[in-house]
Each structure stands twice: as C-alpha cells, then as structure tokens.
C-alpha atoms as a PDB file:
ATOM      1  CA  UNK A   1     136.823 -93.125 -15.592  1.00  0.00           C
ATOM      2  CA  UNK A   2     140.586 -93.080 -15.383  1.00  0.00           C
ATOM      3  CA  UNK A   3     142.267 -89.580 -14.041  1.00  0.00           C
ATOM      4  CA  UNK A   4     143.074 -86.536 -16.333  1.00  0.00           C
ATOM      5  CA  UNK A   5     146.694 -86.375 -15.780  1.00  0.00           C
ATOM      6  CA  UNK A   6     147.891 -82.877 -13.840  1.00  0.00           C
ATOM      7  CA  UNK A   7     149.712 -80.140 -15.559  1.00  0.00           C
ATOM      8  CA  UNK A   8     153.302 -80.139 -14.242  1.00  0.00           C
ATOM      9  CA  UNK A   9     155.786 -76.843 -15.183  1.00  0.00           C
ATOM     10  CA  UNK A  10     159.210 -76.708 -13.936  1.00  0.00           C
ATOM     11  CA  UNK A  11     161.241 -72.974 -14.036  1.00  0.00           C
ATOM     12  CA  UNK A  12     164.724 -72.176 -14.057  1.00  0.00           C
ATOM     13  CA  UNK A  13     167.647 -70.120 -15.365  1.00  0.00           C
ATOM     14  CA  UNK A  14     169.944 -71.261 -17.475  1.00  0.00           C
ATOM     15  CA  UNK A  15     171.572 -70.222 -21.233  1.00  0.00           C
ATOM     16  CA  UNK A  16     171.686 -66.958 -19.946  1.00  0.00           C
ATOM     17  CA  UNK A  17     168.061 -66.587 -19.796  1.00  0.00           C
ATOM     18  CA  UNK A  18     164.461 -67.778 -18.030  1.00  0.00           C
ATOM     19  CA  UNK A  19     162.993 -71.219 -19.227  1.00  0.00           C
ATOM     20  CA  UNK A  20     160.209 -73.381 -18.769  1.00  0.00           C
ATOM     21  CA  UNK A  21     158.787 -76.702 -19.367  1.00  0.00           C
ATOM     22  CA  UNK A  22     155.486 -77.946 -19.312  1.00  0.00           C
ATOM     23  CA  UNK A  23     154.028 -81.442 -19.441  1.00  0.00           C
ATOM     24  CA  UNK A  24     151.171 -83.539 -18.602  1.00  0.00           C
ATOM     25  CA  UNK A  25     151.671 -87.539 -18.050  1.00  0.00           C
ATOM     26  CA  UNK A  26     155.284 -86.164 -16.629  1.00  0.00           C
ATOM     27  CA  UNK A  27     156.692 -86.855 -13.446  1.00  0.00           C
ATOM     28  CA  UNK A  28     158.176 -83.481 -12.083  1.00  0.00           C
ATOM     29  CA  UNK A  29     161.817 -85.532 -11.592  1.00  0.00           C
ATOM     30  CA  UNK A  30     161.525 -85.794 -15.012  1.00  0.00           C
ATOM     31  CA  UNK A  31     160.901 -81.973 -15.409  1.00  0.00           C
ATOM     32  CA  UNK A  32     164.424 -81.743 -13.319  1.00  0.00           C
ATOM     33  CA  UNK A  33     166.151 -84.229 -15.720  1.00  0.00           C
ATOM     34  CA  UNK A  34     165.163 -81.961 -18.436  1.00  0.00           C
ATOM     35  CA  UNK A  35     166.490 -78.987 -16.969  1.00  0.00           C
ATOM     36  CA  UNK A  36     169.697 -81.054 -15.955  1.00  0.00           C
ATOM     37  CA  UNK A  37     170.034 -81.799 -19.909  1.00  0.00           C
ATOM     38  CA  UNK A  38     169.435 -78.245 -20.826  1.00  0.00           C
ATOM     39  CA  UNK A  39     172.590 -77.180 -19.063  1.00  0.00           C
ATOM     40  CA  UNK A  40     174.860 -80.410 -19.957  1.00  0.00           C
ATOM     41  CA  UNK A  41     174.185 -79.230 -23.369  1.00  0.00           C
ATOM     42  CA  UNK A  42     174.556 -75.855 -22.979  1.00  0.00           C
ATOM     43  CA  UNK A  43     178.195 -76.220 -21.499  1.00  0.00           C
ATOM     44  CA  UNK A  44     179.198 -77.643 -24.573  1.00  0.00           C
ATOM     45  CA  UNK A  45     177.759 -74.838 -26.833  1.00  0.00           C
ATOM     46  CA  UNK A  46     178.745 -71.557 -24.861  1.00  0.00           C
ATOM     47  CA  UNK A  47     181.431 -69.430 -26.124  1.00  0.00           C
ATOM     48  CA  UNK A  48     182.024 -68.191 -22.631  1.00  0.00           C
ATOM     49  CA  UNK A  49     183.658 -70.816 -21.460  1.00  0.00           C
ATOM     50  CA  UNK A  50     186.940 -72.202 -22.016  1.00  0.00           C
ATOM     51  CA  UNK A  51     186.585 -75.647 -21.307  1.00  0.00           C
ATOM     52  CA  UNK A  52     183.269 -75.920 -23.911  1.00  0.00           C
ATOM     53  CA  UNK A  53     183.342 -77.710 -27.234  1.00  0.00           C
ATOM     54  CA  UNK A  54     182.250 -74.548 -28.880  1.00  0.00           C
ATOM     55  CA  UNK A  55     185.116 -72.352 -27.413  1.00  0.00           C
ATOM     56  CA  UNK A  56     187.696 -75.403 -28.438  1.00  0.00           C
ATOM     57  CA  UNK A  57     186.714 -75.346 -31.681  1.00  0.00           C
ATOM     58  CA  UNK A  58     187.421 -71.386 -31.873  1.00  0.00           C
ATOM     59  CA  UNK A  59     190.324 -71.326 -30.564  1.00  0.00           C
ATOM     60  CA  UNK A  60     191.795 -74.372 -32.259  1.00  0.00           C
ATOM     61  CA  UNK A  61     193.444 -72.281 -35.152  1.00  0.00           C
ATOM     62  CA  UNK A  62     192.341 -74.220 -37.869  1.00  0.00           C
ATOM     63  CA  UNK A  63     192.693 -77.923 -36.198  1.00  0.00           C
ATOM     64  CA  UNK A  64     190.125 -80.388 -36.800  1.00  0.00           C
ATOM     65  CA  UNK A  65     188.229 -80.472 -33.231  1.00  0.00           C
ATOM     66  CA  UNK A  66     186.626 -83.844 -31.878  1.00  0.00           C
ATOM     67  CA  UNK A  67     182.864 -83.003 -31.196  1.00  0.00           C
ATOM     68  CA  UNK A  68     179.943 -84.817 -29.918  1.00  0.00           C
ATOM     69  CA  UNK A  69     177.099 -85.565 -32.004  1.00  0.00           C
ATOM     70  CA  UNK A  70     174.944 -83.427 -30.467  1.00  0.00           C
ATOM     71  CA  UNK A  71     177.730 -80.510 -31.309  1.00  0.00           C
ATOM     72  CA  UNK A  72     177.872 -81.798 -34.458  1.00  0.00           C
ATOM     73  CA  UNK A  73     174.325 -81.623 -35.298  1.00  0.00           C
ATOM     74  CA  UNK A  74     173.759 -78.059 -34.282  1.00  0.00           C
ATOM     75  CA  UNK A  75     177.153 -76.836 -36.267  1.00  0.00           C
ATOM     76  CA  UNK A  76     175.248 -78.771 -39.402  1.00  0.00           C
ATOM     77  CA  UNK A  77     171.980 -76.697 -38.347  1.00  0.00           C
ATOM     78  CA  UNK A  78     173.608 -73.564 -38.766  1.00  0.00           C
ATOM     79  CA  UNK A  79     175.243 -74.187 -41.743  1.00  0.00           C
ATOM     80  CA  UNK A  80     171.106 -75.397 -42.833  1.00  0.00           C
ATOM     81  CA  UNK A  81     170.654 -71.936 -41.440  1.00  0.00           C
ATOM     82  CA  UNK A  82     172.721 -69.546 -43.653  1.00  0.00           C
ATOM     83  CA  UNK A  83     171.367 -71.435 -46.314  1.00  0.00           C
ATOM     84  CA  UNK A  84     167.682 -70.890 -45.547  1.00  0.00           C
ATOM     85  CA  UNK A  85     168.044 -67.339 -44.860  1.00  0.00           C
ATOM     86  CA  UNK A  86     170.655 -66.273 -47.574  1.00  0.00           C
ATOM     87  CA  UNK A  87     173.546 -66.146 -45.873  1.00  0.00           C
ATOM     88  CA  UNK A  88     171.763 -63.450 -43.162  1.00  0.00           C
ATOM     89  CA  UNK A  89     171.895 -65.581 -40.112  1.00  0.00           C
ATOM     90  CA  UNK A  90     175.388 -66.482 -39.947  1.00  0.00           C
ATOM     91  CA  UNK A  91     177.276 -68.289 -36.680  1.00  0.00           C
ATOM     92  CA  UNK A  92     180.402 -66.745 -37.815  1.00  0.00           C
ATOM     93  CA  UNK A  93     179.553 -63.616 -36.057  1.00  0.00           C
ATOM     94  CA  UNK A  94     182.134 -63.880 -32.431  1.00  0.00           C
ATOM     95  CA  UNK A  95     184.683 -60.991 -34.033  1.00  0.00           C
ATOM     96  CA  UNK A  96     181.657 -58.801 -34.316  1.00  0.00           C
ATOM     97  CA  UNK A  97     180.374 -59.712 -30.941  1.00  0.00           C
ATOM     98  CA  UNK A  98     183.515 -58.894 -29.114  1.00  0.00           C
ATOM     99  CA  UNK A  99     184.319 -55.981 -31.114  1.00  0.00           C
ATOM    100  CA  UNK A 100     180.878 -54.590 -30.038  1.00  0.00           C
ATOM    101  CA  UNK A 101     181.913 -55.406 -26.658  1.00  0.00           C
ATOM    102  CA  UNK A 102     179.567 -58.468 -25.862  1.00  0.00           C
ATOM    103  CA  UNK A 103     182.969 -60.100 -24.581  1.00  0.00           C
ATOM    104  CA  UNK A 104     181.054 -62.114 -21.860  1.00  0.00           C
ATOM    105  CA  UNK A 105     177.417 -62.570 -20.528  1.00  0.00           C
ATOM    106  CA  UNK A 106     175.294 -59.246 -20.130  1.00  0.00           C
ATOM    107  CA  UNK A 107     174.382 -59.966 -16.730  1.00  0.00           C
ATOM    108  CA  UNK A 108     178.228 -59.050 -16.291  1.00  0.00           C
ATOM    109  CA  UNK A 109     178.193 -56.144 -18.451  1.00  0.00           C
ATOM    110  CA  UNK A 110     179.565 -55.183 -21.898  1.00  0.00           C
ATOM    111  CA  UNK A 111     183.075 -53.912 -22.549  1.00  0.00           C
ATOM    112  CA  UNK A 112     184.316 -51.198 -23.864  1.00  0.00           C
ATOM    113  CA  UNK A 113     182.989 -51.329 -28.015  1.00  0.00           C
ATOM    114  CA  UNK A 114     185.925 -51.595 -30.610  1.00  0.00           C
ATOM    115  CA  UNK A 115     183.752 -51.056 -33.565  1.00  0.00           C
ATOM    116  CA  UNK A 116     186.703 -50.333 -36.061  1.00  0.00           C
ATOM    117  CA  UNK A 117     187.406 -53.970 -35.255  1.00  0.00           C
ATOM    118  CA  UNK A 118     184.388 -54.757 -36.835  1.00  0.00           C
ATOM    119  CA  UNK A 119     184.407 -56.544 -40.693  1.00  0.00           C
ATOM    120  CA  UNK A 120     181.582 -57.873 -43.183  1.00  0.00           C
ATOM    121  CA  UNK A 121     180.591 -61.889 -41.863  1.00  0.00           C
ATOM    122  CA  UNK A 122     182.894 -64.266 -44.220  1.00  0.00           C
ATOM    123  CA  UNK A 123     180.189 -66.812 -45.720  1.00  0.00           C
ATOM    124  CA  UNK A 124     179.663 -69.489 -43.491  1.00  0.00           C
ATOM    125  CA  UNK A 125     180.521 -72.731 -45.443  1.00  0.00           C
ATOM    126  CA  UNK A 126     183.783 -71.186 -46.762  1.00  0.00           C
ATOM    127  CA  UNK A 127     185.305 -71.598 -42.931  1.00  0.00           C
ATOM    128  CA  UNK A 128     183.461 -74.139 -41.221  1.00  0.00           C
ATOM    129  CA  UNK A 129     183.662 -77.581 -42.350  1.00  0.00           C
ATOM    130  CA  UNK A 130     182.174 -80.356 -40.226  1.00  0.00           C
ATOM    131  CA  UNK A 131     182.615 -84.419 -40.525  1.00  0.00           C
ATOM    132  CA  UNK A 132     181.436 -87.302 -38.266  1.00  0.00           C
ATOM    133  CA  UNK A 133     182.526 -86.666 -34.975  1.00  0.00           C
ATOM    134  CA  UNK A 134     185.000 -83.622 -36.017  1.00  0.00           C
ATOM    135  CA  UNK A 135     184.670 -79.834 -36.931  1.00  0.00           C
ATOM    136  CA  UNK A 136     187.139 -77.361 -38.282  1.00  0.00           C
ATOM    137  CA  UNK A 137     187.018 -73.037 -38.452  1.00  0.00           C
ATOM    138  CA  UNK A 138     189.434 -71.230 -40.285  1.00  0.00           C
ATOM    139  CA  UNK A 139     192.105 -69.450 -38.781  1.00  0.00           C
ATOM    140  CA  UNK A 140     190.768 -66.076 -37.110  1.00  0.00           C
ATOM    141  CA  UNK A 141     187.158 -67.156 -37.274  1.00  0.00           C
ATOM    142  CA  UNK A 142     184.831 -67.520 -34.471  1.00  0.00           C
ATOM    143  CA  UNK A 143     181.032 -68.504 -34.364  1.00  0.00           C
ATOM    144  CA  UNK A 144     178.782 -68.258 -31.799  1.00  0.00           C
ATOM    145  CA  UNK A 145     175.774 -70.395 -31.599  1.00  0.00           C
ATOM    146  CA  UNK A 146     173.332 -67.904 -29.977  1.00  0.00           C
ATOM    147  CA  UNK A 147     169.408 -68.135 -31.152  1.00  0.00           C
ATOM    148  CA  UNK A 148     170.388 -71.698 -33.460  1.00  0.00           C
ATOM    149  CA  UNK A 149     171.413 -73.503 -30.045  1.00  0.00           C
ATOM    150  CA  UNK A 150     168.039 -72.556 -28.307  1.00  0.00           C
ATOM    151  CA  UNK A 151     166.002 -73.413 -30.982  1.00  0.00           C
ATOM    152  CA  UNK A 152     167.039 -76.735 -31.944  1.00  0.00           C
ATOM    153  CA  UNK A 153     167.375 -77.430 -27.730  1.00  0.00           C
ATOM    154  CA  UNK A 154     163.472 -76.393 -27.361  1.00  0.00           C
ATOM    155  CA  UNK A 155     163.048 -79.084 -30.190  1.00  0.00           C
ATOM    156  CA  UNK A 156     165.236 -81.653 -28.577  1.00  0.00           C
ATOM    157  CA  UNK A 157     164.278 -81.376 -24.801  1.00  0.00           C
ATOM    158  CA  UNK A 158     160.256 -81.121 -25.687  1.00  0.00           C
ATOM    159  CA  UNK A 159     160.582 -83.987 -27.903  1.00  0.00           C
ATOM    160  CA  UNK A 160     162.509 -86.170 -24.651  1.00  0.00           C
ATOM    161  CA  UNK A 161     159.421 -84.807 -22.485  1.00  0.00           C
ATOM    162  CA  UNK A 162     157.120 -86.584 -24.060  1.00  0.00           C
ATOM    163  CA  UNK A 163     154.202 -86.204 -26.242  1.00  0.00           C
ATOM    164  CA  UNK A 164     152.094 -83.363 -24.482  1.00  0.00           C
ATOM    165  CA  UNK A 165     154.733 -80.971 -23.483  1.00  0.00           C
ATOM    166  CA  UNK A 166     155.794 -77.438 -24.207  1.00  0.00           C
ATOM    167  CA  UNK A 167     159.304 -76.059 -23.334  1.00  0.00           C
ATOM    168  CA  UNK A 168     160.594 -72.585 -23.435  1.00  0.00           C
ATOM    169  CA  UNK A 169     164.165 -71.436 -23.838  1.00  0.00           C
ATOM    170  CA  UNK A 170     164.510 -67.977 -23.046  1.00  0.00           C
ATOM    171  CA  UNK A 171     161.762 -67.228 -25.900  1.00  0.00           C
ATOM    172  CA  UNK A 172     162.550 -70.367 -28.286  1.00  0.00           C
ATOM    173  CA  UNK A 173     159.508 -71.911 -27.807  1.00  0.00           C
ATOM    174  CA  UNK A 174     158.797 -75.979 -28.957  1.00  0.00           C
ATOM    175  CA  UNK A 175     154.994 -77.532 -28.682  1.00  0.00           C
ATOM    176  CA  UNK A 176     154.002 -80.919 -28.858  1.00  0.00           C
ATOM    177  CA  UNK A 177     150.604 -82.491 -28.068  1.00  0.00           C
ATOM    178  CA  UNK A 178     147.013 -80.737 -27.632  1.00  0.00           C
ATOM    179  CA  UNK A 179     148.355 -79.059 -24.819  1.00  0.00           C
ATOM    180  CA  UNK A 180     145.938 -78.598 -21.656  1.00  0.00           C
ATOM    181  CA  UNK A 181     142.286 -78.760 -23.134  1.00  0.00           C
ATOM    182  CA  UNK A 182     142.922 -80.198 -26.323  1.00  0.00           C
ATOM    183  CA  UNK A 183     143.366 -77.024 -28.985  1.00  0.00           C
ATOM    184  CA  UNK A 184     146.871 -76.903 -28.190  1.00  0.00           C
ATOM    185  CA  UNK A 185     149.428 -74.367 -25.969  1.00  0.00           C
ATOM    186  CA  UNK A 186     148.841 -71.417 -25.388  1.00  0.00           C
ATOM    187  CA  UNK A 187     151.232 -69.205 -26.218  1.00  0.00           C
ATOM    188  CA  UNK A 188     151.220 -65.199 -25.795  1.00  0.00           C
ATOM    189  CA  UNK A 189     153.468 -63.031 -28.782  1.00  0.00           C
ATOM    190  CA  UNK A 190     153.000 -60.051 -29.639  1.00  0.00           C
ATOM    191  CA  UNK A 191     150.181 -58.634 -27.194  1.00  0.00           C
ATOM    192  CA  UNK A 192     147.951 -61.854 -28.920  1.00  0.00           C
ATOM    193  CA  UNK A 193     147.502 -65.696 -27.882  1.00  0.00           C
ATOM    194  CA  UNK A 194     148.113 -68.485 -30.258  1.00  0.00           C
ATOM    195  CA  UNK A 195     147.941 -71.900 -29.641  1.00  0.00           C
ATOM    196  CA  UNK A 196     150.386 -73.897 -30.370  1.00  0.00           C
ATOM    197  CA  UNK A 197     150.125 -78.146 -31.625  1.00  0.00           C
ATOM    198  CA  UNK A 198     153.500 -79.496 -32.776  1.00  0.00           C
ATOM    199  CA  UNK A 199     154.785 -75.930 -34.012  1.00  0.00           C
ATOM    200  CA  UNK A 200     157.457 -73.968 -32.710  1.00  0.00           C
ATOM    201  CA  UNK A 201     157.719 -69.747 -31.769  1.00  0.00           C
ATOM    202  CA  UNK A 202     160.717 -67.352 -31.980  1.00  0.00           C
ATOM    203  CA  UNK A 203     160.971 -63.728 -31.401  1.00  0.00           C
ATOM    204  CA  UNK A 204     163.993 -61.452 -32.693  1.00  0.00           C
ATOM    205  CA  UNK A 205     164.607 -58.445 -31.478  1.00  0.00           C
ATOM    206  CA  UNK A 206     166.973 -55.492 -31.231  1.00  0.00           C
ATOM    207  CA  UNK A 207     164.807 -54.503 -28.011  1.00  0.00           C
ATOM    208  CA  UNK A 208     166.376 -56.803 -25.377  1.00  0.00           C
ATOM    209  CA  UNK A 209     170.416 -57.516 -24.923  1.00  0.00           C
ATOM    210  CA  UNK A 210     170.897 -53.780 -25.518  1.00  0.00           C
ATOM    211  CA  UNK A 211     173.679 -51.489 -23.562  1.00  0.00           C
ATOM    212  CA  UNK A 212     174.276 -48.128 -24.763  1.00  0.00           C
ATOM    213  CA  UNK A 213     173.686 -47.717 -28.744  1.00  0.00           C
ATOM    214  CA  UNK A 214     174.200 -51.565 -29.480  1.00  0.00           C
ATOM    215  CA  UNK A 215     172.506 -54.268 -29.682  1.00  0.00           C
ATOM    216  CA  UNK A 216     173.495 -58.156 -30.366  1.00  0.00           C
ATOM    217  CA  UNK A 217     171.829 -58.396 -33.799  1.00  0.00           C
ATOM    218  CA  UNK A 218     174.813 -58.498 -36.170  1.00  0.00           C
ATOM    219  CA  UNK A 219     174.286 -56.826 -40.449  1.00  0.00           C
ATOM    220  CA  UNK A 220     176.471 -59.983 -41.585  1.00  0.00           C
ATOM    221  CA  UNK A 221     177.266 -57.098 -44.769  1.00  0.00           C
ATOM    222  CA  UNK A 222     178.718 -54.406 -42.121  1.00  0.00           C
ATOM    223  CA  UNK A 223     179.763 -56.617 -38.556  1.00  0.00           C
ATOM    224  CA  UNK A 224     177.951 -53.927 -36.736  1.00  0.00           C
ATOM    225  CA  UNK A 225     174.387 -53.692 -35.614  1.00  0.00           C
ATOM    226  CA  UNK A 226     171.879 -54.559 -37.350  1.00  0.00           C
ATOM    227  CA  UNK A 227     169.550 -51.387 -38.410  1.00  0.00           C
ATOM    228  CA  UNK A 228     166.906 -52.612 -40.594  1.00  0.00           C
ATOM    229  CA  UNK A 229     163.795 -50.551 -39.590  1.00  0.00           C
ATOM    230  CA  UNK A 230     162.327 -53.241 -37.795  1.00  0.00           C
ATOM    231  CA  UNK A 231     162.804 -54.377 -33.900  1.00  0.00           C
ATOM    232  CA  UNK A 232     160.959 -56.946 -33.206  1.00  0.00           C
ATOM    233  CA  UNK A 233     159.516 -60.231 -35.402  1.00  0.00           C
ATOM    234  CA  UNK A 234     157.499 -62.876 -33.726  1.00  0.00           C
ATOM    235  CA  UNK A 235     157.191 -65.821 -35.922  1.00  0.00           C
ATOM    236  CA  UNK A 236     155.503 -69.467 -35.751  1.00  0.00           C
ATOM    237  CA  UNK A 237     156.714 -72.390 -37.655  1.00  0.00           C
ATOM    238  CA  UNK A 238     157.158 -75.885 -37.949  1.00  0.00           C
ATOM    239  CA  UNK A 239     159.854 -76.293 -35.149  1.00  0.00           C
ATOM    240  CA  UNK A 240     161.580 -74.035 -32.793  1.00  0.00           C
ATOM    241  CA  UNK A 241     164.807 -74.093 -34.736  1.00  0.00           C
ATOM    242  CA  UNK A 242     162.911 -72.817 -38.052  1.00  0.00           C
ATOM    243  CA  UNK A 243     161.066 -70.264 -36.359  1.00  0.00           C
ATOM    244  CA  UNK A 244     164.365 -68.900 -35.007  1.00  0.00           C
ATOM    245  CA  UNK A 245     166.001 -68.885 -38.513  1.00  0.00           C
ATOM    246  CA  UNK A 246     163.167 -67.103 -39.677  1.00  0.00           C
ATOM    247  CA  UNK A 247     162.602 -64.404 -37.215  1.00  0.00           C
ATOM    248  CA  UNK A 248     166.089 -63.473 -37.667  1.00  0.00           C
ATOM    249  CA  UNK A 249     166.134 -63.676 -41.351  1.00  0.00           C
ATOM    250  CA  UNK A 250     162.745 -61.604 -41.027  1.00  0.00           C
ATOM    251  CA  UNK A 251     164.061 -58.795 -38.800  1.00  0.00           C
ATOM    252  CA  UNK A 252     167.313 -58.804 -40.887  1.00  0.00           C
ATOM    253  CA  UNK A 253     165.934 -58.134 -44.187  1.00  0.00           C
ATOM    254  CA  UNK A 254     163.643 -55.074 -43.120  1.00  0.00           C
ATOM    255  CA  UNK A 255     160.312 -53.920 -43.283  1.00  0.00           C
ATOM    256  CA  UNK A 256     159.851 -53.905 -47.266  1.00  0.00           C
ATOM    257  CA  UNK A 257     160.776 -58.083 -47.118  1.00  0.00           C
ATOM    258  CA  UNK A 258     159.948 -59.344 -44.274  1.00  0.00           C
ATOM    259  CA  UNK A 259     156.451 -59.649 -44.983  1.00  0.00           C
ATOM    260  CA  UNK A 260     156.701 -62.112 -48.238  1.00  0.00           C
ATOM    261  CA  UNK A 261     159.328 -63.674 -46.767  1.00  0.00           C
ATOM    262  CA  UNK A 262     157.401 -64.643 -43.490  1.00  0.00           C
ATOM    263  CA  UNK A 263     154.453 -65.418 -45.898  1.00  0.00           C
ATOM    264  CA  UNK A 264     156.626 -67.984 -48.406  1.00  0.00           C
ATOM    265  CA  UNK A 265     158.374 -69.665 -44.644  1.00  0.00           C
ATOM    266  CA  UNK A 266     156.025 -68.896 -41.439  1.00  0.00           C
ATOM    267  CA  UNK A 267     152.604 -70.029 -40.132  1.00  0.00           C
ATOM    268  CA  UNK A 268     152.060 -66.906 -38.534  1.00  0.00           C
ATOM    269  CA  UNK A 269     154.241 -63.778 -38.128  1.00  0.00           C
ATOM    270  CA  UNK A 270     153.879 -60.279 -36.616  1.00  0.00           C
ATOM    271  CA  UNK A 271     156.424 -57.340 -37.299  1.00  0.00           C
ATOM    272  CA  UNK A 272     157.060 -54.494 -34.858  1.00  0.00           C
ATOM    273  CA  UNK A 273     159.034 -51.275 -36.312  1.00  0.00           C
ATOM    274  CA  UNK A 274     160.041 -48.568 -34.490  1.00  0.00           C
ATOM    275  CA  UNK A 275     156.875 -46.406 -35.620  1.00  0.00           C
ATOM    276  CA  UNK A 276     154.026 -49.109 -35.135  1.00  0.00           C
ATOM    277  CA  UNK A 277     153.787 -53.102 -35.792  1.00  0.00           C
ATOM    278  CA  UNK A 278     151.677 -54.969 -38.167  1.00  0.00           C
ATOM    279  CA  UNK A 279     150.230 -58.828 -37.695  1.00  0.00           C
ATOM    280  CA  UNK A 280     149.662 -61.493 -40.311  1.00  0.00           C
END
C-alpha cells in the first residue's frame, strides 16, 4: 500500500500579520517558496512603502502608472468589490486612513487623528480606471488594498500549493482539497469548527487594529469609523476574496441587514454585536 503523504505547515509573518500554509503531497521548500511569493507580492501592494506599485500609483497625480498583472488584477477585484457590496467596501479609503492616524503599520503606532480631515469615500469607478498593464487615480485620491489583497493572495498562493492545501493570511483563509481525513479543513470561527473543501473564510472586525476610540473600518458615507452595531462577522464563501467582500459588506451594513445579506451571498455566517452574537 503506497504511503499517506505527511501533513506539512509552514508559519511566518508577513502583510502585517501571522500566516500559515498547510499541505499534504508538498515539499516544505515549497512551503518556503510560498511564503517567498507572499511577500514579493505584498511589496507591490503596500501603501507603506514608497518604492511599491500601489504607493506609485497614489502618488502619481493622475498619471497613468505601469502595473504588473498581478497589480492589475487585484485593482480590477476591487473595483468587482464595490460593485458586489454597493459601493460599501471601497479601496479609495487612504485619506480616511491617514486622517484617522493609521499613517503607517500599527506595530509602529498610530499618529495623532485629524478627523476634520476626514470626507464621504468618492465612488470607486469614478477615480480609478485600469487598462492592460496600466492604472490611473484621480488627483487627491488614494486607495489602499487592505482585506481585497489578502483575500485574493489566500486564493492565489493555495491554488500554487497544490490541490490539498489550506493557507491563511492573517485571517483570509483559502481551502482546497479534503484536507487531512477527507471531510475537509478544519477551520475554527467564531468559538465553532467548520470544515472547509474548496471554500474560503473571512472575519471583519472593529475588535482588532484598534488604538484609542478608532478603529480601521472606514463608513465610506462619513470617512470615519465605521459604527454599525455590529463588531465582528465571520463569513464562508466560495473563495477567500468573496468571503472578505462579504464580511465587510456584512459588518458595514449593520445588524438589521446583515443577516439577508449573508443569507442571499454566504455559505455560512455568524454575527457578533456588541450585546451578544448570533450564528447561521
């Protein structure tokens, strides 16, 4: 009888945040490789640095900006993104972020908030344009790629794995396979286990990537914080990247929504509120 392959995980920090990837039939070098991809890509879509394709494009003041296709693809994905969720989950959200002081990574603190700085989201398609190869933001825009890069990199990088792998970006979660006895990853969200088979998991939440009153989670109708009623939403879905758009739009539209809205997009869903949390 030929040998079960082993269950291989690999662990690291990167995007800001804790990942993992899981495999079996995969060679741990390869785990590495996938790790090594992981932060190729995510030089090119961090605002925090200069030298990225994502900070070019921002601070190109209105120039057409050559991109690669992977940049590309994910600027197309959030446009998909504002469409699916009604214009809540919107990239064009980096005047908010600095004016809330999120200015650079947490681990290196906020700044001082400039909330008056803060104005309603402009609609996403009416300053980004994107061609083949190219990509263009109106004049005193900025976007910031956040939860739409993670999710569509979970979905990428389990997909190069192989086809019995699992990887986890900081909470963007991307399944593939039957996972280590057959019925799937498991996958723990909201105090529960599910197991995962060619899905994908998100949470949003105003919990985490808090300092003082604020919170990263952006009311594209205000620019400030998002208060909705609810903090957390756990969602599965077909991919990572819809999950994420989900969760997001979830959390964003509040309590009275969320629910029909997770039931028309999600496979599974559980809301959290500051009071007490409910599970579908």
């Amino acid at each position: 009888m030929p040998r079960n392959p082993a269950l291989e995980s690999h662990h690291f920090e990167a995007l800001g945040t804790s990942c993992s990837v899981f495999g079996f039939g995969i060679s741990p070098e390869r785990l590495i490789e996938g790790e090594a991809w992981v932060r190729r890509l995510g030089a090119r879509l961090t605002r925090f640095s200069p030298a990225s394709e994502l900070s070019k494009i921002n601070d190109a003041g209105g120039r057409w900006v050559a991109v690669s296709a992977d940049t590309e693809e994910v600027l197309r994905l959030s446009l998909r993104a504002f469409e699916m969720s009604g214009g809540l989950v919107n990239v064009a959200v980096l005047p908010s972020m600095l004016a809330i002081g999120y200015t650079r990574t947490l681990s290196d603190g906020a700044s001082p908030a400039i909330l008056g700085r803060a104005r309603p989201l402009p609609a996403l398609p009416s300053v980004l344009s994107v061609r083949r190869g190219g990509a263009r933001l109106e004049p005193g825009c900025g976007i910031d790629l956040g939860g739409i890069a993670k999710g569509w990199m979970a979905d990428r990088l389990r997909e190069r794995l192989g086809i019995n792998a699992l990887a986890n970006l900081g909470g963007d979660l991307s399944a593939g396979g039957p996972g280590p006895s057959g019925g799937g990853w498991p996958v723990g969200m909201a105090g529960t286990t599910v197991m995962l088979r060619d899905q994908g998991a998100a949470t949003s939440s105003v919990r985490r990537r808090r300092w003082a009153a604020l919170h990263h989670l952006i009311s594209p109708s205000t620019g400030l914080p998002a208060a909705t009623g609810l903090e957390e939403v756990s969602v599965v879905a077909h991919t990572g990247f819809d999950a994420e758009v989900i969760a997001k739009t979830a959390l964003l539209v509040g309590p009275d929504v969320a629910h029909a809205f997770c039931a028309t997009h999600a496979l599974a869903w559980w809301l959290s509120s500051t009071r007490d949390s409910a599970a579908a």
